[in-house]
C-alpha atoms as a PDB file:
ATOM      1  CA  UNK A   1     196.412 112.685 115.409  1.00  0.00           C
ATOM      2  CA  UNK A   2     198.344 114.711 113.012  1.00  0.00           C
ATOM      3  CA  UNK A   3     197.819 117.760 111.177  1.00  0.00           C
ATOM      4  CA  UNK A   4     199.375 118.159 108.057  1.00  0.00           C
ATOM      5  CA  UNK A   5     200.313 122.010 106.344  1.00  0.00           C
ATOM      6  CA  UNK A   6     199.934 122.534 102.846  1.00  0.00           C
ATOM      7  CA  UNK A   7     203.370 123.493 101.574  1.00  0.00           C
ATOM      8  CA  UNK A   8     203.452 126.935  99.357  1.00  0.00           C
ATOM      9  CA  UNK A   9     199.635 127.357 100.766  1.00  0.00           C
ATOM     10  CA  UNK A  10     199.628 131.100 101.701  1.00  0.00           C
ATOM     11  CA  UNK A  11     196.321 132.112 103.844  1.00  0.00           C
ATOM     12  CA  UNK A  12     195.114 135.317 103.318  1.00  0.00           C
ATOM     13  CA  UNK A  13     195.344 137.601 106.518  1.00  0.00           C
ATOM     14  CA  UNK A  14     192.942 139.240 107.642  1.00  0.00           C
ATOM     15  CA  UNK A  15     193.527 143.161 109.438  1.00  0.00           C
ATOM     16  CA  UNK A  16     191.938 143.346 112.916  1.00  0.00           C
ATOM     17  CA  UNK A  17     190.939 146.540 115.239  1.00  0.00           C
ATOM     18  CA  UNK A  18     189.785 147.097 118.087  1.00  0.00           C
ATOM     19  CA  UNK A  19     187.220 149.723 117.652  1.00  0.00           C
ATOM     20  CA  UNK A  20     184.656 149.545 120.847  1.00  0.00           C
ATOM     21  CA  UNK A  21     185.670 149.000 124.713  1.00  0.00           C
ATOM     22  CA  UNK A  22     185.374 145.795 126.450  1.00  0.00           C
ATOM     23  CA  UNK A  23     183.824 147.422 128.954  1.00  0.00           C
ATOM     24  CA  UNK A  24     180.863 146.190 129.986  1.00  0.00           C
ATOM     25  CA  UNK A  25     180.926 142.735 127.549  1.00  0.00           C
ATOM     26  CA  UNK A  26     180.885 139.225 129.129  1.00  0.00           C
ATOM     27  CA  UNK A  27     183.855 137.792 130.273  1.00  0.00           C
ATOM     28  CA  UNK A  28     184.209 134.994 127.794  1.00  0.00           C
ATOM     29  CA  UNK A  29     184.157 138.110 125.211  1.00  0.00           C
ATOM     30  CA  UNK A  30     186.998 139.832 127.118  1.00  0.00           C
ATOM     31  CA  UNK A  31     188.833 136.301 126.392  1.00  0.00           C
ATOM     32  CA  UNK A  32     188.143 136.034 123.135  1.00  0.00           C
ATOM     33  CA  UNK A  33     190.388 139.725 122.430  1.00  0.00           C
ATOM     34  CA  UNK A  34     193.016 138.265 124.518  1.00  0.00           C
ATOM     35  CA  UNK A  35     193.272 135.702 122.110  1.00  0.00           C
ATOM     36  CA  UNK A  36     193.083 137.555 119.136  1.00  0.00           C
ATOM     37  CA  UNK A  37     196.037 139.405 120.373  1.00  0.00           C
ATOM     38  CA  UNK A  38     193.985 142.816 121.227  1.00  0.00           C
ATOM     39  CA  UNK A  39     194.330 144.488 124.569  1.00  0.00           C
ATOM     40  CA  UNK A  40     193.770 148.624 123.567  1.00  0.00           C
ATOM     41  CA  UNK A  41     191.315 150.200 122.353  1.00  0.00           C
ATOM     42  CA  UNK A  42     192.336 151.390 118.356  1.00  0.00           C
ATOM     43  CA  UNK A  43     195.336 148.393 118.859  1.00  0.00           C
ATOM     44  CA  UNK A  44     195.542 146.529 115.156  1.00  0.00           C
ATOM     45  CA  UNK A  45     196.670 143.040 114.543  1.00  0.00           C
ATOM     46  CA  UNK A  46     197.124 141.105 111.563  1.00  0.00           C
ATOM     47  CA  UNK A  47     195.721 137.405 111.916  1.00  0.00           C
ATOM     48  CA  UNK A  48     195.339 134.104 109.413  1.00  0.00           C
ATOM     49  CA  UNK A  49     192.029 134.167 107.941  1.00  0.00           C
ATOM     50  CA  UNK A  50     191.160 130.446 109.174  1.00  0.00           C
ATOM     51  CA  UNK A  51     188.028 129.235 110.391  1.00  0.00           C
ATOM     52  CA  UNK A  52     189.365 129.446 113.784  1.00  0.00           C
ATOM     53  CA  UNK A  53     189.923 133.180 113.568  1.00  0.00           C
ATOM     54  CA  UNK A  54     186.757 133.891 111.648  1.00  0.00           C
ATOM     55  CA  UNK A  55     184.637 132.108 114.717  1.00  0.00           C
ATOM     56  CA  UNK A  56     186.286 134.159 117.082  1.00  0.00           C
ATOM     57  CA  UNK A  57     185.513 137.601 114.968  1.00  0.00           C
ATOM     58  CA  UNK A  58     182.377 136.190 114.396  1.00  0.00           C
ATOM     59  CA  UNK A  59     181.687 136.005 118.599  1.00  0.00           C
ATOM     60  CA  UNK A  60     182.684 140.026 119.330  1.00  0.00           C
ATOM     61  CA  UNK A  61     182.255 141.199 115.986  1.00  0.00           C
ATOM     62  CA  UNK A  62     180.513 144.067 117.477  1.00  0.00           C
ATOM     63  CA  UNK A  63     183.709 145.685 119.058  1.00  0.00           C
ATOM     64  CA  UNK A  64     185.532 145.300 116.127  1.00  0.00           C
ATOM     65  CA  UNK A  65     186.687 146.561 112.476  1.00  0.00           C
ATOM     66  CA  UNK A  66     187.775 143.815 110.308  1.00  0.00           C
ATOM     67  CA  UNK A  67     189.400 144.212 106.608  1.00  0.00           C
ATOM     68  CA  UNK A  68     191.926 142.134 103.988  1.00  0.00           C
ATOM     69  CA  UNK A  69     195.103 143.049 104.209  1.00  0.00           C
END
């Protein structure tokens, strides 16, 4: 199985922040910011907007601020 990249294809990206604590929130949730690249409170990343990204906002949306960049 292959996956294949769309040449020129830009995705838009999608600003990140961590605006709540952790503390508190199910493990799996605690996971989830790991992944996302988010380890401090007020810390800001800038992610793809896939679907793989969105599921993960989507799943601790609550502790977070989310814009376009």
């Amino acid at each position: 199985m292959t996956t294949e990249k769309k040449a020129g294809a830009a995705q838009p990206a999608l600003r990140i922040t961590l605006k709540r604590s952790p503390i508190g929130t199910p493990y799996k949730h605690r996971l989830v910011l790991r992944g996302l690249g988010l380890r401090k409170l007020n810390a800001t990343v800038s992610r793809p907007a896939t679907d793989q990204v969105k599921g993960m906002i989507a799943k601790v949306g609550y502790l977070l601020e989310v814009s376009p960049q």
